[in-house]
PDB file of N, CA and C in Angstrom:
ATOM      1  N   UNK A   1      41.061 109.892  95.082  1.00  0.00           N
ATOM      2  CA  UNK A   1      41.763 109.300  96.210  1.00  0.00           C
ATOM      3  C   UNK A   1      42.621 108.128  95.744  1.00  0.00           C
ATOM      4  N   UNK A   2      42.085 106.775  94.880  1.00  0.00           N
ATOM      5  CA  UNK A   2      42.602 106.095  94.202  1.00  0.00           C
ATOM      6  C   UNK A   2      44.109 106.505  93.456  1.00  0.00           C
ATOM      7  N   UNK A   3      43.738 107.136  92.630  1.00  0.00           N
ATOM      8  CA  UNK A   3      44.961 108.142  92.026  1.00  0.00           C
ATOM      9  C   UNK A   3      46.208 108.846  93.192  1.00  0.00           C
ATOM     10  N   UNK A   4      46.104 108.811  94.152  1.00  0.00           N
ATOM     11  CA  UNK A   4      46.962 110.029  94.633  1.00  0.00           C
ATOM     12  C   UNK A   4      47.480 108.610  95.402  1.00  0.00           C
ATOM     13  N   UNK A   5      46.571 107.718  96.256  1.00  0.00           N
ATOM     14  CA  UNK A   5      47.280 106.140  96.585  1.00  0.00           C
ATOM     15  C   UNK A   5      48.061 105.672  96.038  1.00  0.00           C
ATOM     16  N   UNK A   6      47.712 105.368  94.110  1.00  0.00           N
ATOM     17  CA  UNK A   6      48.414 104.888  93.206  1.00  0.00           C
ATOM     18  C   UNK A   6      49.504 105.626  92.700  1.00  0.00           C
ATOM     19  N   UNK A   7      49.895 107.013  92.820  1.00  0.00           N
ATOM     20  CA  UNK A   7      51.050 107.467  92.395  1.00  0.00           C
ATOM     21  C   UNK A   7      51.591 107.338  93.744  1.00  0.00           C
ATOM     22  N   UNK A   8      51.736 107.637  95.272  1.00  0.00           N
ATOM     23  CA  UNK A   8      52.212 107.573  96.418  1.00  0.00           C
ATOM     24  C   UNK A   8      53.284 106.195  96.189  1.00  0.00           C
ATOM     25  N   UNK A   9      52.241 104.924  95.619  1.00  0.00           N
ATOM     26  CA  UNK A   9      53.029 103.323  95.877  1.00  0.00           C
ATOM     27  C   UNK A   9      54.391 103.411  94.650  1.00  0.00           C
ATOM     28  N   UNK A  10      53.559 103.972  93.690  1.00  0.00           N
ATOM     29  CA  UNK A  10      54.491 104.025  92.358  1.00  0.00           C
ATOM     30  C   UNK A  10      55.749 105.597  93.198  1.00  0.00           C
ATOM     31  N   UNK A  11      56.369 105.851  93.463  1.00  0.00           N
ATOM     32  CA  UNK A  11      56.868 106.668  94.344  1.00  0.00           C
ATOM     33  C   UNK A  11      57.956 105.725  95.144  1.00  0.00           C
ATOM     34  N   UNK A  12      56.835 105.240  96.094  1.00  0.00           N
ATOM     35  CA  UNK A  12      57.851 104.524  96.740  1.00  0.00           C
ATOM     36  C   UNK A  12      58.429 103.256  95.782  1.00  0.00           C
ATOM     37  N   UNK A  13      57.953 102.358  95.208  1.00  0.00           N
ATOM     38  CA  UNK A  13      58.525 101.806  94.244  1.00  0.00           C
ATOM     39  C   UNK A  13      59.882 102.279  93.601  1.00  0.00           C
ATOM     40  N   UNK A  14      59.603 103.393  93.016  1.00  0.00           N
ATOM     41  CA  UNK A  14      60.788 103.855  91.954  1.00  0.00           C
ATOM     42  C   UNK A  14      61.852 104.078  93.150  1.00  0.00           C
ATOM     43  N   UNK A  15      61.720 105.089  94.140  1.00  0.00           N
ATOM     44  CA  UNK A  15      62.779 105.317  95.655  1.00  0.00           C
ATOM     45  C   UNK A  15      63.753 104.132  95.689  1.00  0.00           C
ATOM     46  N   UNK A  16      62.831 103.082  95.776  1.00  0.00           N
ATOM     47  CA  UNK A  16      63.587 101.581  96.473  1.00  0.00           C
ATOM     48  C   UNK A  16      64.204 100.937  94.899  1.00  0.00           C
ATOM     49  N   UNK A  17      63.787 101.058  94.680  1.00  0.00           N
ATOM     50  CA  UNK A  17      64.548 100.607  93.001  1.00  0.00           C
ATOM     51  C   UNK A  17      65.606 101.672  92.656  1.00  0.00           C
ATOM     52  N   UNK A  18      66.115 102.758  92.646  1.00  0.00           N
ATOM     53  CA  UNK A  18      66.910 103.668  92.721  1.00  0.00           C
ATOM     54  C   UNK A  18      67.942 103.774  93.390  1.00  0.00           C
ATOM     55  N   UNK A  19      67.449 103.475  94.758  1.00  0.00           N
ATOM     56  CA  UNK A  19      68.351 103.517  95.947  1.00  0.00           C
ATOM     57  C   UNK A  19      70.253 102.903  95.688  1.00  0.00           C
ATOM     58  N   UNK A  20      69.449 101.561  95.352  1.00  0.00           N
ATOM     59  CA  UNK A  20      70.499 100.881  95.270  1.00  0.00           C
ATOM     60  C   UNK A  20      71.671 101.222  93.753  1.00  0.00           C
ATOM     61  N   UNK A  21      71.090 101.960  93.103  1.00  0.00           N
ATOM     62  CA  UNK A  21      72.090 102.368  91.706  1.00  0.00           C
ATOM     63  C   UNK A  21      72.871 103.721  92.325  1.00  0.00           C
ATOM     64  N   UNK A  22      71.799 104.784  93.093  1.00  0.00           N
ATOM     65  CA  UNK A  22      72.748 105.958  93.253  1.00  0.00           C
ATOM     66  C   UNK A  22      74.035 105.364  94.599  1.00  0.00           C
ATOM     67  N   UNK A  23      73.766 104.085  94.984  1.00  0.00           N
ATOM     68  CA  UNK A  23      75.079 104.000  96.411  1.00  0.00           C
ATOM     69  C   UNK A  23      75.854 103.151  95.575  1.00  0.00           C
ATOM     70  N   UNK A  24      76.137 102.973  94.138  1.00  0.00           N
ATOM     71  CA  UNK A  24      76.821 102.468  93.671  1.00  0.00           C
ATOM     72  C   UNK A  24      77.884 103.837  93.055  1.00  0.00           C
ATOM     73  N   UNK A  25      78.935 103.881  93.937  1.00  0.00           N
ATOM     74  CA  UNK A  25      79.846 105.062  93.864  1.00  0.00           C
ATOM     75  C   UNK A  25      80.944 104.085  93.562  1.00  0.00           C
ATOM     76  N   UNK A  26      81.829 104.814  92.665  1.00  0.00           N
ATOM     77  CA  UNK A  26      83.344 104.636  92.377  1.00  0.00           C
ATOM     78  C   UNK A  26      84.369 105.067  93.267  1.00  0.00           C
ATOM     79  N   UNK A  27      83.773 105.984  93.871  1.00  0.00           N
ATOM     80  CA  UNK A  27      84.297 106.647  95.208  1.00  0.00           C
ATOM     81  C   UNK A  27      85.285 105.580  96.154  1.00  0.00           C
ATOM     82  N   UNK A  28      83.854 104.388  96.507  1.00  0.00           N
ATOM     83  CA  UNK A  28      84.399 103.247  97.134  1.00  0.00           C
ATOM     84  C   UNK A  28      85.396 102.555  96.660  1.00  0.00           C
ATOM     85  N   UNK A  29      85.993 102.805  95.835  1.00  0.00           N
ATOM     86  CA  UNK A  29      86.440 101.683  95.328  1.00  0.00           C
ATOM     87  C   UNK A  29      88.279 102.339  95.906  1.00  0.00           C
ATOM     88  N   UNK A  30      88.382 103.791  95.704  1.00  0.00           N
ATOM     89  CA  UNK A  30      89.513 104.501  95.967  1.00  0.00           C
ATOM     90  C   UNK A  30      89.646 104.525  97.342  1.00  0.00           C
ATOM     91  N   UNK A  31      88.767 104.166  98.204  1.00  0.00           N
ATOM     92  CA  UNK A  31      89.022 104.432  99.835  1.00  0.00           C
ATOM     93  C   UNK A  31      90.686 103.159  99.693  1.00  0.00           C
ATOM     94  N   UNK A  32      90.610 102.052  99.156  1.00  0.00           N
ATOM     95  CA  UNK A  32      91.413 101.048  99.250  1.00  0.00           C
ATOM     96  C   UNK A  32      92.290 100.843  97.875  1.00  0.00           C
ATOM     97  N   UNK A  33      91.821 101.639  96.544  1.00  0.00           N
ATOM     98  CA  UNK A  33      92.619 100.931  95.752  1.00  0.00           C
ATOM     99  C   UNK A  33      93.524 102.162  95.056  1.00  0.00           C
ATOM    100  N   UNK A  34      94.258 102.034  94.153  1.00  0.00           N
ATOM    101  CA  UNK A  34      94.717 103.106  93.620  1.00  0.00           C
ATOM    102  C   UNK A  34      94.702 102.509  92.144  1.00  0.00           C
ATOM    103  N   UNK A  35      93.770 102.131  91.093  1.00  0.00           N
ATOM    104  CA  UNK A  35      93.739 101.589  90.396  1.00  0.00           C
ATOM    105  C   UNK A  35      94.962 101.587  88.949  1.00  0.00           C
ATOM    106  N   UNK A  36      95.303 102.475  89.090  1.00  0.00           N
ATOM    107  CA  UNK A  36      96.947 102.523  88.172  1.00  0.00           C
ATOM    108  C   UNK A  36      97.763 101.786  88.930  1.00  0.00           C
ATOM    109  N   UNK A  37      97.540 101.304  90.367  1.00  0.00           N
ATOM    110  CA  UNK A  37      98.905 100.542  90.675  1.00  0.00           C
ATOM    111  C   UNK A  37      97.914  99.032  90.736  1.00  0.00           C
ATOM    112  N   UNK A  38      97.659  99.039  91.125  1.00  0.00           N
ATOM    113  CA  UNK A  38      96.855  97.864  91.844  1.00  0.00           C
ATOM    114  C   UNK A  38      96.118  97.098  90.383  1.00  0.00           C
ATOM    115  N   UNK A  39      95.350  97.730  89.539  1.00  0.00           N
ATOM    116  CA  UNK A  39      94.652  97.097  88.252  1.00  0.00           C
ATOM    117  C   UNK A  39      95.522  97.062  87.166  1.00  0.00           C
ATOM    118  N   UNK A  40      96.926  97.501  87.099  1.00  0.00           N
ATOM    119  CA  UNK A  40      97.664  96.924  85.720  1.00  0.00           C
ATOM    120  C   UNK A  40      97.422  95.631  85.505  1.00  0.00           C
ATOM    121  N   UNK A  41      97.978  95.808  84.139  1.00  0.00           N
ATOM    122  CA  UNK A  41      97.436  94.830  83.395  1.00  0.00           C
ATOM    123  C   UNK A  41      96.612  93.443  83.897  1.00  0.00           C
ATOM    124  N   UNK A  42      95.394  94.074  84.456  1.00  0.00           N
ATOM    125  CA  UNK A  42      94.058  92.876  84.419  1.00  0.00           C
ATOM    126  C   UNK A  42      93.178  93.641  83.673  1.00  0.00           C
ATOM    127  N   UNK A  43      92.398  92.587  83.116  1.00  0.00           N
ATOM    128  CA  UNK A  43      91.227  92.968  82.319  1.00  0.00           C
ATOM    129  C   UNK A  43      90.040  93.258  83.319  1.00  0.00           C
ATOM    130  N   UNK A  44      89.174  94.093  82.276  1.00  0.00           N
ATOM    131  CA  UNK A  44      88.066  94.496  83.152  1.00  0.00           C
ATOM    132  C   UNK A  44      87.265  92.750  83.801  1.00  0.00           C
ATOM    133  N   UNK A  45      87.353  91.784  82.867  1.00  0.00           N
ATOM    134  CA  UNK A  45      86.793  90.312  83.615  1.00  0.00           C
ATOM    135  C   UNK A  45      87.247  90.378  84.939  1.00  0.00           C
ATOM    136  N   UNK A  46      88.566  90.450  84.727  1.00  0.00           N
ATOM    137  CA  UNK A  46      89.522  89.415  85.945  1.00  0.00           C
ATOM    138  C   UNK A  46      88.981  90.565  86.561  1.00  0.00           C
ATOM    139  N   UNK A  47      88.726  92.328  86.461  1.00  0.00           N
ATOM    140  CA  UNK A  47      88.451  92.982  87.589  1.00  0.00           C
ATOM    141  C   UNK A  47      86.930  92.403  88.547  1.00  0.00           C
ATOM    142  N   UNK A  48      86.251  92.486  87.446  1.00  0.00           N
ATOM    143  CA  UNK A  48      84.942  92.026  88.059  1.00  0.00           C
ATOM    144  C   UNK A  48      84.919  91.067  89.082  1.00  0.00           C
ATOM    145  N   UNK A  49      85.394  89.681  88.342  1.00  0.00           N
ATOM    146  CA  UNK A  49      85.923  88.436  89.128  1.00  0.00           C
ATOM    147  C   UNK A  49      86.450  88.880  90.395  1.00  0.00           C
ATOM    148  N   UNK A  50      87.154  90.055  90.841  1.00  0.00           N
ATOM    149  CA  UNK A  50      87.683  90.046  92.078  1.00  0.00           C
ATOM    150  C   UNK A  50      86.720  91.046  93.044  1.00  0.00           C
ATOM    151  N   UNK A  51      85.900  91.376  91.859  1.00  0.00           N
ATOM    152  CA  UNK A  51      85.628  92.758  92.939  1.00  0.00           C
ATOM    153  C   UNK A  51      84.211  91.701  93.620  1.00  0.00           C
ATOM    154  N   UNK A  52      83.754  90.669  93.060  1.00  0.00           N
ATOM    155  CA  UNK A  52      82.598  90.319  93.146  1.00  0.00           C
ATOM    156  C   UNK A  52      82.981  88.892  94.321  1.00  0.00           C
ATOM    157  N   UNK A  53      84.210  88.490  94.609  1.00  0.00           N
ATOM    158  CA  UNK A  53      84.823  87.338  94.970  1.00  0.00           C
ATOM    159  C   UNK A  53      84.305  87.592  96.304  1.00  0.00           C
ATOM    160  N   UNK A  54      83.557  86.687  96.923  1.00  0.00           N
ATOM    161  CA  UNK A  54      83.010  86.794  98.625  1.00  0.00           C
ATOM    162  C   UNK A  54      83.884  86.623  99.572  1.00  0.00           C
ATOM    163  N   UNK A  55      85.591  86.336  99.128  1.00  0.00           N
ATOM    164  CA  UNK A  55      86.506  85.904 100.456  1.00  0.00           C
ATOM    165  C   UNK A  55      87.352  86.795 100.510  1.00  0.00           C
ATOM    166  N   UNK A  56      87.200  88.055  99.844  1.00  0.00           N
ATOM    167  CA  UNK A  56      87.215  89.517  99.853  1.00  0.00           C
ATOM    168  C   UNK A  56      86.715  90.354 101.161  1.00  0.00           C
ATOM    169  N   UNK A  57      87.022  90.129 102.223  1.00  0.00           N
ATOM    170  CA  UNK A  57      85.683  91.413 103.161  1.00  0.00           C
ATOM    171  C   UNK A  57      85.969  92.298 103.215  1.00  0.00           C
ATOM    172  N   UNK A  58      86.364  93.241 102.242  1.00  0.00           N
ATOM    173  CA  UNK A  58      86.196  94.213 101.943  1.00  0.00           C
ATOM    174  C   UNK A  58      85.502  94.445 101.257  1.00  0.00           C
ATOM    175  N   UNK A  59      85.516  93.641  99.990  1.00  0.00           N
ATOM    176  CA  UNK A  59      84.146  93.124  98.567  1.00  0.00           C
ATOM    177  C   UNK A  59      82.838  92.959  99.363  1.00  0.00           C
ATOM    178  N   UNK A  60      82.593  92.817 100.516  1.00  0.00           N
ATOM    179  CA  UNK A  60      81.225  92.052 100.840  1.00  0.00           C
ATOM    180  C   UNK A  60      80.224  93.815 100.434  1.00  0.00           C
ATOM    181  N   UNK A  61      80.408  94.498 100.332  1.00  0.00           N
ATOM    182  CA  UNK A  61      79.262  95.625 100.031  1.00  0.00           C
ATOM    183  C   UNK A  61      79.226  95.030  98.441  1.00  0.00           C
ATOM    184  N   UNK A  62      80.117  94.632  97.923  1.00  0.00           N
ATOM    185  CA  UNK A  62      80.077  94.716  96.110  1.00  0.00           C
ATOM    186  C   UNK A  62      79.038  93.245  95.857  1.00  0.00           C
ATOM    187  N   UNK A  63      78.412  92.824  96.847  1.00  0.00           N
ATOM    188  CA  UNK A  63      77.517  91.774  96.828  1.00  0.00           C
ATOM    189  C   UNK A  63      76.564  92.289  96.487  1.00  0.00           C
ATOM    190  N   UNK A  64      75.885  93.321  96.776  1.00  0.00           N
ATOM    191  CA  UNK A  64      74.397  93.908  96.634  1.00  0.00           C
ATOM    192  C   UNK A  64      74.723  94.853  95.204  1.00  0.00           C
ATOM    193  N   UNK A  65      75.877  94.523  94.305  1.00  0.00           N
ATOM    194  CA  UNK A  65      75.507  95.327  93.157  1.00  0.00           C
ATOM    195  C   UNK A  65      75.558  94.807  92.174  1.00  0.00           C
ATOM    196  N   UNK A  66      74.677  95.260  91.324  1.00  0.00           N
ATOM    197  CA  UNK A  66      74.827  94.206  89.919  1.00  0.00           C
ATOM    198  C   UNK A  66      76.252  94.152  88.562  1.00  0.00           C
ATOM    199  N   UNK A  67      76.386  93.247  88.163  1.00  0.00           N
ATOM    200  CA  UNK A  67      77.371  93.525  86.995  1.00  0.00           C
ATOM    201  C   UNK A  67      77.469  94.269  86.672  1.00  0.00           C
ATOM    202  N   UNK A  68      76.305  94.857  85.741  1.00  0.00           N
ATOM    203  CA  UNK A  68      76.021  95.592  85.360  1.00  0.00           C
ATOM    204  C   UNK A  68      76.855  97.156  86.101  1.00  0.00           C
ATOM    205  N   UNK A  69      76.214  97.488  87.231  1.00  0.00           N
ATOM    206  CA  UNK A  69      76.701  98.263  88.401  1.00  0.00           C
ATOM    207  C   UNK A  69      78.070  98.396  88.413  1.00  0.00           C
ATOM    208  N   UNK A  70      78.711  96.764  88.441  1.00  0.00           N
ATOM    209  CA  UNK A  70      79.932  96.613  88.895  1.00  0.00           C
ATOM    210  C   UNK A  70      81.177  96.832  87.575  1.00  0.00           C
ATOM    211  N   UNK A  71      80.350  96.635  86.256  1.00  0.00           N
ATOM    212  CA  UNK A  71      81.420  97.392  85.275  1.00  0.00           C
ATOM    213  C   UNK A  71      80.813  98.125  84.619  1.00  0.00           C
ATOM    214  N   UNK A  72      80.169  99.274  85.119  1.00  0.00           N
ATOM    215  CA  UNK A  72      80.396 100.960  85.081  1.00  0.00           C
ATOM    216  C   UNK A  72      81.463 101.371  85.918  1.00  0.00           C
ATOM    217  N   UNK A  73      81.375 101.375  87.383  1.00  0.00           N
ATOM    218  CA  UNK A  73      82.679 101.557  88.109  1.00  0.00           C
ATOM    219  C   UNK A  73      83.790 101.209  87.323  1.00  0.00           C
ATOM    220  N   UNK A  74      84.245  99.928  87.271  1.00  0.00           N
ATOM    221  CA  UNK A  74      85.400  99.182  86.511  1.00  0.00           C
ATOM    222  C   UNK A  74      85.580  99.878  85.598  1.00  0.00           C
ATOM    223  N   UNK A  75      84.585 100.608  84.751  1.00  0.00           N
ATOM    224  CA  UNK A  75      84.564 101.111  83.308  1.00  0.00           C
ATOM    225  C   UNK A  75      85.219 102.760  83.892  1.00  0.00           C
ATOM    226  N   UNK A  76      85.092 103.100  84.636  1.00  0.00           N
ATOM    227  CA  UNK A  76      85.033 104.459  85.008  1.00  0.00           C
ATOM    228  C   UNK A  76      86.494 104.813  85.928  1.00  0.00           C
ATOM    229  N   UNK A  77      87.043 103.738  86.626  1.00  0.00           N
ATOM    230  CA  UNK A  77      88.136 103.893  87.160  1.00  0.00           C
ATOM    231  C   UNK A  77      89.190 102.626  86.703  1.00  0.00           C
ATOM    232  N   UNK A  78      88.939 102.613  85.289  1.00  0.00           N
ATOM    233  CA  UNK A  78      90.013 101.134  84.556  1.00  0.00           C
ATOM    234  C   UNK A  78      90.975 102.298  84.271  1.00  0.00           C
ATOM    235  N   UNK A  79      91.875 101.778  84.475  1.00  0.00           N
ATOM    236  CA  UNK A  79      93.301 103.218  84.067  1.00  0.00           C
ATOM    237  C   UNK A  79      93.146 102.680  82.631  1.00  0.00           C
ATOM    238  N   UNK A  80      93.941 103.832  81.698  1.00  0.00           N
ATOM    239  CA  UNK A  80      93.757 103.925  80.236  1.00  0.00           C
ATOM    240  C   UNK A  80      95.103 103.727  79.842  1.00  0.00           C
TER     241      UNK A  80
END
């Protein structure tokens, strides 16, 4: 019984720790930007710096994601 409790919590644990990496979509980021026009020449910093800037409300979802989070996206839709 112990066991089947203890994997159930470990379960929900991993769920809620997860959650928040799979709603970290790049997706969002194209509803508003077109990053070949809009991200020339800034660096992935200065991207971060803006995407993370709170007087942004559009940025206010990019509050709940980590750096980390926030340059994979950057990394994934930085035009080349």
């Amino acid at each position: 019984m112990k066991k089947n409790f203890l994997l159930g919590m470990m379960m929900v644990v991993a769920c809620g720790s997860i959650t928040p990496v799979l709603a970290a979509d790049a997706e969002m980021c194209l509803d508003c930007h077109e990053p070949a026009e809009d991200w020339a020449g800034m660096s992935a910093d200065e991207l971060l710096a803006e995407a993370k800037d709170p007087s942004n409300k559009r940025h206010k979802d990019n509050s709940e994601l980590s750096d980390e989070q926030l340059k994979a996206i950057i990394a994934e839709l930085m035009p080349k």
